[in-house]
Protein backbone atom coordinates (compact mmCIF):
# COMPACT_ATOMS: atom_id res chain seq x y z
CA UNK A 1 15.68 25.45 2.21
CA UNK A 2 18.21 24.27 4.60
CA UNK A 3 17.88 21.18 7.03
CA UNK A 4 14.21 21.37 6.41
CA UNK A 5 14.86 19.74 2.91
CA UNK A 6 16.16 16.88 4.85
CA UNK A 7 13.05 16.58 6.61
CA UNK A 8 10.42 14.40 4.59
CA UNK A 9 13.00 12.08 4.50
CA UNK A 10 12.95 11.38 8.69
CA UNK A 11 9.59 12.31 9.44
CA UNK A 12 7.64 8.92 8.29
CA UNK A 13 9.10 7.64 11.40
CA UNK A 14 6.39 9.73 13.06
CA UNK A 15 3.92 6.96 11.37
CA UNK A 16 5.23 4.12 12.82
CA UNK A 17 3.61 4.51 16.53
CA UNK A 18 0.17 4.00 15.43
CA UNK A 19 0.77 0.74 13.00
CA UNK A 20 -0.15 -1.30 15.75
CA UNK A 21 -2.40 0.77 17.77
CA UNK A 22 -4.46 1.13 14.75
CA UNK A 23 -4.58 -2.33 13.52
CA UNK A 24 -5.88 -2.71 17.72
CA UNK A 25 -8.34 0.57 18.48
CA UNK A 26 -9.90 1.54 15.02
CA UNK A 27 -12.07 0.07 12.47
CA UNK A 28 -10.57 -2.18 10.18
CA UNK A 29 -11.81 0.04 7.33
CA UNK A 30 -10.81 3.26 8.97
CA UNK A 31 -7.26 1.82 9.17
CA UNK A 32 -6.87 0.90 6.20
CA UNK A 33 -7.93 3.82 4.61
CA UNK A 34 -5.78 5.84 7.40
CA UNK A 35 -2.14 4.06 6.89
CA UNK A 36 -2.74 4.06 2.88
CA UNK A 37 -3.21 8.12 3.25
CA UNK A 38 -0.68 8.64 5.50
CA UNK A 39 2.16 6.07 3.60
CA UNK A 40 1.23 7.53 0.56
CA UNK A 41 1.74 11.39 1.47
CA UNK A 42 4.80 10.87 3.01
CA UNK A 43 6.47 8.39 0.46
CA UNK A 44 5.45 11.24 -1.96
CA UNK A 45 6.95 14.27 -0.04
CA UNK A 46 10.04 12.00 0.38
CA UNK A 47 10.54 11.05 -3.31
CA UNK A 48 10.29 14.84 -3.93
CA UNK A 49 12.80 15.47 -1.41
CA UNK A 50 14.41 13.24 -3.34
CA UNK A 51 13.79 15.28 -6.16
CA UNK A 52 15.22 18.24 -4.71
CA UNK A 53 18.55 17.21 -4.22
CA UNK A 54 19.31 15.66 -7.27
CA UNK A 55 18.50 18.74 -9.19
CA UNK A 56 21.41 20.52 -7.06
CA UNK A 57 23.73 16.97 -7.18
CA UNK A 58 23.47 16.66 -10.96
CA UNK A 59 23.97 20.26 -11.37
CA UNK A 60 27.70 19.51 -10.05
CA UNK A 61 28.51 16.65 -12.72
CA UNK A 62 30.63 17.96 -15.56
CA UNK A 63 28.64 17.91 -19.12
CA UNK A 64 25.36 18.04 -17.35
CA UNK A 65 22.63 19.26 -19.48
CA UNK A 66 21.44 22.02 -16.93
CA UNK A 67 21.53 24.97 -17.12
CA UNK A 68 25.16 26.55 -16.26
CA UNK A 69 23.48 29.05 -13.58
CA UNK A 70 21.71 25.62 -11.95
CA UNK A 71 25.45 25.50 -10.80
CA UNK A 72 26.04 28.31 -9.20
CA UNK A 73 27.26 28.77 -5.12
CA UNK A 74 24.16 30.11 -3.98
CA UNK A 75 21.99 27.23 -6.19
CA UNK A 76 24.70 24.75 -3.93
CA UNK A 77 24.09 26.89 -0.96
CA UNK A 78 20.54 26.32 -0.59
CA UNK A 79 21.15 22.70 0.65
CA UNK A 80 23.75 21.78 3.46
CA UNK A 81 26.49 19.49 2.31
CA UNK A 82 25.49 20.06 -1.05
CA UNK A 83 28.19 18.03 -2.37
CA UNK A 84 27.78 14.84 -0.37
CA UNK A 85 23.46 15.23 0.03
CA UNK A 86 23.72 16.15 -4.24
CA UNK A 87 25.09 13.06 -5.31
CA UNK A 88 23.57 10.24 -2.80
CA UNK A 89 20.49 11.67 -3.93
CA UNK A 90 20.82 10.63 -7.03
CA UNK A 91 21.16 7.02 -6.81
CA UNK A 92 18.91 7.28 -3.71
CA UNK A 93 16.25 8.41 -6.61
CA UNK A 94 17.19 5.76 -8.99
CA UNK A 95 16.65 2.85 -6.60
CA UNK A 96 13.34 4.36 -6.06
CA UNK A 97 12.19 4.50 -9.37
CA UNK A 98 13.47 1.27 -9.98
CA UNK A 99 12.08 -0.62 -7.20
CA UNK A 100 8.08 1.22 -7.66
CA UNK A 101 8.33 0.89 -11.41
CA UNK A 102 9.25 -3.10 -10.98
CA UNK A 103 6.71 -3.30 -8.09
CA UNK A 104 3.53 -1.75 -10.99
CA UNK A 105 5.17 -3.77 -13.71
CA UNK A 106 5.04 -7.22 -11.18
CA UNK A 107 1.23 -6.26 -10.13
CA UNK A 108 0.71 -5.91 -13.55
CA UNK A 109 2.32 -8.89 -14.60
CA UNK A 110 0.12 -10.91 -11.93
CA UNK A 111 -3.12 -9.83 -13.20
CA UNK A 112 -2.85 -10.62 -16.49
CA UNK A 113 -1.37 -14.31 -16.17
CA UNK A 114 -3.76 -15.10 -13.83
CA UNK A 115 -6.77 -13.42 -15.95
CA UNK A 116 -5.03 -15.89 -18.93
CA UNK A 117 -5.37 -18.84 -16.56
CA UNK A 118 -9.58 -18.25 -16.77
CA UNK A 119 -9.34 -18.23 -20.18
CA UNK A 120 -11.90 -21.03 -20.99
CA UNK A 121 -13.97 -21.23 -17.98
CA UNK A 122 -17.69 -19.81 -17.84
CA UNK A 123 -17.97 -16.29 -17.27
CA UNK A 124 -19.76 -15.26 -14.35
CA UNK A 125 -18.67 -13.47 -10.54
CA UNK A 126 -16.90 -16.84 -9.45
CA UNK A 127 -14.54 -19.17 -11.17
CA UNK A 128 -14.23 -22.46 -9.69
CA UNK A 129 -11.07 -24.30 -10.60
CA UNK A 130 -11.00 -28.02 -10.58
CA UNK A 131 -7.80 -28.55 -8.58
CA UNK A 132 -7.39 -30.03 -5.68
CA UNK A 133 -5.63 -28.01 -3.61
CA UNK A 134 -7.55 -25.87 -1.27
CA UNK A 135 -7.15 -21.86 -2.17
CA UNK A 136 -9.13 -18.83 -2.75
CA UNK A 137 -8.20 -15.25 -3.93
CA UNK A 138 -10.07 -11.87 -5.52
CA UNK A 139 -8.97 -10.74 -8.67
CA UNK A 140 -9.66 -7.70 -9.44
CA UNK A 141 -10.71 -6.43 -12.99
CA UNK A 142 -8.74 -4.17 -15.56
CA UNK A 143 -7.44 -3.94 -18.85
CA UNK A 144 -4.70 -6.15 -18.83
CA UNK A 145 -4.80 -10.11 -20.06
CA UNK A 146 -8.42 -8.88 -21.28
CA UNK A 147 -8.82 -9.44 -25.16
CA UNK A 148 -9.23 -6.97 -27.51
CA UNK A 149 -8.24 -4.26 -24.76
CA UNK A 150 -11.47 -4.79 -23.26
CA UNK A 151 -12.13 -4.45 -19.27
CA UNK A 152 -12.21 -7.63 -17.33
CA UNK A 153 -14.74 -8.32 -14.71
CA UNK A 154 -13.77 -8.90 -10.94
CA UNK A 155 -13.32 -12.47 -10.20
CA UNK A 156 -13.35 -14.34 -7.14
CA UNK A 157 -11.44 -17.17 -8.00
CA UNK A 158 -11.63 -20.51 -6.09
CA UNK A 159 -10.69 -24.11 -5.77
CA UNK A 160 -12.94 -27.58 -5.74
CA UNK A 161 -10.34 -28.43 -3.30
CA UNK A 162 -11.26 -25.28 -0.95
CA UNK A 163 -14.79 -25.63 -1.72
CA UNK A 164 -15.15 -29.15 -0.53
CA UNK A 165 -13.59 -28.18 3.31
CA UNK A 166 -16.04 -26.18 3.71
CA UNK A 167 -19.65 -26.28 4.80
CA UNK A 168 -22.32 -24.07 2.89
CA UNK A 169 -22.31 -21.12 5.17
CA UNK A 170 -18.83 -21.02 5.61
CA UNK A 171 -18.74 -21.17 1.46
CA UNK A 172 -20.92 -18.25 1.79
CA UNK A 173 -18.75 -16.39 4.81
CA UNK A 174 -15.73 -17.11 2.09
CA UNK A 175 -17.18 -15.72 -1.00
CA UNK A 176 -18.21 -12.73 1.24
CA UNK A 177 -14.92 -12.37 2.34
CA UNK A 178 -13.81 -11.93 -1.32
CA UNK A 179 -16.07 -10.07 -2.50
CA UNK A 180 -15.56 -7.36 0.14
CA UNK A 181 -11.90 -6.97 -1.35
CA UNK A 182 -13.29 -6.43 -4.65
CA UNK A 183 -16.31 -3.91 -3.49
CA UNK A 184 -13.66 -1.99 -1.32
CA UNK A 185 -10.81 -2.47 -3.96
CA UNK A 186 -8.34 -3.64 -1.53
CA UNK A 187 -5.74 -3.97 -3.92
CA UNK A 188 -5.35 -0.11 -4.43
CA UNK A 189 -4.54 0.22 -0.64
CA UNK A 190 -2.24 -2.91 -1.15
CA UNK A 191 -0.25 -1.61 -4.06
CA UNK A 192 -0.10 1.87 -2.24
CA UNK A 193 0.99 0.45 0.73
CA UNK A 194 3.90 -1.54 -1.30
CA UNK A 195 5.04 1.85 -3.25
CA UNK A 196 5.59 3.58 -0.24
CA UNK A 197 7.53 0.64 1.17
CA UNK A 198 9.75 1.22 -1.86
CA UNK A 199 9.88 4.98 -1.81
CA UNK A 200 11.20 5.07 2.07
CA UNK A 201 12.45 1.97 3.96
CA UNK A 202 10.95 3.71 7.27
CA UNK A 203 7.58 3.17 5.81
CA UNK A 204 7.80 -0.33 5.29
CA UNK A 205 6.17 -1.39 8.82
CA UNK A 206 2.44 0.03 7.15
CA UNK A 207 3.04 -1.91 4.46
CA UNK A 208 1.71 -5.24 6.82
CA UNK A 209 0.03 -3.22 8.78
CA UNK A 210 -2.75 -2.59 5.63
CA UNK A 211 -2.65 -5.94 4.89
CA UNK A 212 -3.77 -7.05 8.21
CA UNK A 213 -6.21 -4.32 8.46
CA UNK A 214 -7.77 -5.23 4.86
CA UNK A 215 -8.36 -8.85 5.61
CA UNK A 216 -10.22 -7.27 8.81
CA UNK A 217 -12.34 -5.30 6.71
CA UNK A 218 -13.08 -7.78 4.44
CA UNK A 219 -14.15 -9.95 7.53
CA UNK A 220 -16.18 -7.32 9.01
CA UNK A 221 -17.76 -7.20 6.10
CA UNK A 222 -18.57 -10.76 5.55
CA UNK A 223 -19.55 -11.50 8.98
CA UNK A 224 -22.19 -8.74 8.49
CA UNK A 225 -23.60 -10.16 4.90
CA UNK A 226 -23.73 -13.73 6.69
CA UNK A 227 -25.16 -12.68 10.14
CA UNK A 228 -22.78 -14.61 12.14
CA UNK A 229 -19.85 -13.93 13.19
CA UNK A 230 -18.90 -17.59 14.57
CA UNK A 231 -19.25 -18.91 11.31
CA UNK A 232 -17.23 -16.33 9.76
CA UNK A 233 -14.77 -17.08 12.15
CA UNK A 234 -14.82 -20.85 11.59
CA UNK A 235 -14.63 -20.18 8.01
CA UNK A 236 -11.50 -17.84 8.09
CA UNK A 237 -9.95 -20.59 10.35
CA UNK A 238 -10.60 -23.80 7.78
CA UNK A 239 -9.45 -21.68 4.61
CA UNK A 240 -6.10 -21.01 6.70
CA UNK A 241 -5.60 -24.45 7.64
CA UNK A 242 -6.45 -26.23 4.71
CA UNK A 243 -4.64 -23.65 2.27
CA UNK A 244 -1.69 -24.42 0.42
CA UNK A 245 -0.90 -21.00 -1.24
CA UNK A 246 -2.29 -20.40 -4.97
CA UNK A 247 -0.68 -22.66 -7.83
CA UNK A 248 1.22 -19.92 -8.82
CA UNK A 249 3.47 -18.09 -6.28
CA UNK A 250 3.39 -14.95 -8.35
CA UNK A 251 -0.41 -14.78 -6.91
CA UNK A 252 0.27 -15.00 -3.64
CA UNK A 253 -0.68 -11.06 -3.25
CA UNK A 254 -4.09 -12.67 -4.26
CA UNK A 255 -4.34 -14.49 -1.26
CA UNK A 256 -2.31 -13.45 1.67
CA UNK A 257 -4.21 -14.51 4.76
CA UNK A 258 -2.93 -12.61 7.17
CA UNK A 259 -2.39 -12.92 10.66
CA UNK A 260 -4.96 -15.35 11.22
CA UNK A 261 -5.48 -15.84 15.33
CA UNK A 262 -5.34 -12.35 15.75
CA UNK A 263 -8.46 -12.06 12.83
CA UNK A 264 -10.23 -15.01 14.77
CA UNK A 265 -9.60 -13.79 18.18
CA UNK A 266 -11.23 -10.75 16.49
CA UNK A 267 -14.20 -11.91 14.98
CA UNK A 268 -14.92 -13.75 17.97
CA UNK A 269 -15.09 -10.26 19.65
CA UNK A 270 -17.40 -7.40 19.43
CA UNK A 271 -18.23 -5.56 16.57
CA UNK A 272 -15.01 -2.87 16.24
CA UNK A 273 -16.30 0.87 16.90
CA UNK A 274 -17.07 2.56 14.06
CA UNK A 275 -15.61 6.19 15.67
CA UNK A 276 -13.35 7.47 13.10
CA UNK A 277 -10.62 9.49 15.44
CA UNK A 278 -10.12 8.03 18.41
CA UNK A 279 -10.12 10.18 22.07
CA UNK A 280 -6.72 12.38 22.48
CA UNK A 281 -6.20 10.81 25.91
CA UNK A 282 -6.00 8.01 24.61
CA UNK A 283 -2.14 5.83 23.43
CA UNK A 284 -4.43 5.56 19.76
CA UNK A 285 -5.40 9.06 19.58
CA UNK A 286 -2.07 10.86 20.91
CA UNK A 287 -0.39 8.36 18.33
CA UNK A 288 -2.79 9.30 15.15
CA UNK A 289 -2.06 12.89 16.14
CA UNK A 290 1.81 12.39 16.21
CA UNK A 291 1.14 10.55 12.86
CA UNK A 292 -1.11 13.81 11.40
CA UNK A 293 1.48 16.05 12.61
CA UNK A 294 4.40 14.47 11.14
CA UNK A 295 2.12 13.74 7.78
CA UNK A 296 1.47 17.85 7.98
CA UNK A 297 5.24 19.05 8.63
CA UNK A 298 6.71 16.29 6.06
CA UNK A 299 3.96 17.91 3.31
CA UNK A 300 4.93 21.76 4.49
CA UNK A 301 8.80 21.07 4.40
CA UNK A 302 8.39 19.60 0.74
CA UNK A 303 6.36 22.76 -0.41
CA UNK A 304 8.47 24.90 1.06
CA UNK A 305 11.69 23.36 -0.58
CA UNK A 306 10.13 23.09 -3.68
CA UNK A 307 9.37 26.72 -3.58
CA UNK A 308 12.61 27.87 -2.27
CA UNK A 309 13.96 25.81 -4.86
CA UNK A 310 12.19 26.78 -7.80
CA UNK A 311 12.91 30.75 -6.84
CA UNK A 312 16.55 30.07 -6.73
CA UNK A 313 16.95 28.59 -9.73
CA UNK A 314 14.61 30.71 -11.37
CA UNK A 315 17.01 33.86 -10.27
CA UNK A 316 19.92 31.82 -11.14
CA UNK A 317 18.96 30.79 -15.09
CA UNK A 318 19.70 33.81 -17.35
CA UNK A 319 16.96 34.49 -19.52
């Protein structure tokens, strides 16, 4: 294996150059899509990096249940500074699977109290609370807070208050707007985003980045079901302004706006190309490329660990 084991943990810095450049040269839904893929690849082939070295750091601690050939110098060998790599692995790992399990268990946690909080209102694609305060947010579907283990519906979920600032096409621009994250499931790419975040600080930067870029999506999307872009910019613009965040904080991931000028400036642009790879000339495309290389070499260096790995252990574990 040698320094290449070391690799996947480095390379999602290759990723970062085209957070912004995609967010400002592709199509919202191509970016998206694009820094999801690439976060989650490379949060994977680090957290089996991960992996790696914990099988050769545990292998030093006395009353380990390994194998006693896991031990051996030429098992240690296999990864430089065995010693000092071997055991920061391990708690390197364990904050890992700490941080992604309590990041499921909190989106999980967040669906189902707010599915509760509809308990009692007429079914149907939108819920309109009678509050007040001005807020809006998609909830997607699922199993959990649905009785009887039953699958939920997708919800848009939205406030009198919110409802009342705005005019009936911007309503309409607004629903569209939410019902583009639930078409698209937006949340997957959220919750993706937010693992990989957790798996490797470095990735954390895409993490924003495909929040921005879903909220341009789902505007692209609504601007095209309403036919005007103005309005869809005017209604993106009220719902900011008038919003005061969901009455529960834990549902804020509901209803993160976003940057909004930047979406506003946007809308109030051209249409975004459609082209999925962007010329190589170009800052975008030499980015995506460094980004597709670094993706590639982080996913070889894993496989070639684990396979180096796995051969050395296997020669070293009496039958």
């Amino acid at each position: 294996m040698g320094v290449f084991v070391f690799l996947p943990l480095v390379l999602p810095l290759s990723a970062l150059p085209i957070v912004r450049l995609a967010e400002q040269h592709l199509h919202p839904r191509t970016a998206t899509r694009l820094l999801s893929l690439v976060g989650a690849v490379l949060a994977v082939c680090s957290t089996l990096c991960l992996g790696l070295l914990v099988v050769v750091g545990t292998a030093q601690l006395p009353g380990n249940p390994l194998p006693d050939g896991w031990s051996d110098p030429e098992v240690r060998a296999a990864v430089p500074c065995d010693e000092v790599a071997g055991k920061a692995a391990i708690g390197a790992l364990a904050v890992v699977a700490v941080g992604c399990a309590a990041t499921v268990l909190r989106h999980t946690r967040v669906r189902r109290r707010a599915r509760r909080a509809l308990a009692g209102l007429p079914d149907g694609p939108v819920a309109v609370l009678p509050d007040g305060a001005a807020y809006a947010y998609a909830l997607p579907g699922g199993r959990a807070g649905a009785p009887d283990g039953a699958r939920s519906p997708d919800r848009i979920v939205v406030s009198t208050g919110m409802l009342g600032c705005l005019d009936v096409r911007e309503r309409r621009a607004l629903l569209a707007h939410e019902r583009a994250h639930l078409t698209a499931r937006h949340h997957r790419f959220l919750l993706a985003a937010e693992l990989s975040a957790r798996a490797n600080p470095l990735l954390r930067p895409l993490r924003p980045a495909v929040g921005y870029c879903a909220e341009r999506w789902a505007d692209e999307e609504a601007a095209r079901e309403v036919g005007d872009r103005r309005v869809t910019a005017r209604a993106v613009g009220k719902a900011a302004l008038v919003s005061r965040g969901t009455p529960d904080p834990a549902l804020a991931g509901f209803a993160t706006p976003g940057p909004v000028p930047r979406r506003v400036a946007a809308l109030l642009g051209p249409v975004p190309p459609a082209r999925r790879w962007p010329p190589v000339r170009t800052a975008a495309g030499l980015a995506l490329w460094v980004a597709a290389v670094g993706t590639a070499a982080s996913a070889l260096s894993s496989a070639n660990a684990a396979v180096a790995l796995f051969l050395v252990l296997h020669a070293a574990t009496p039958l």
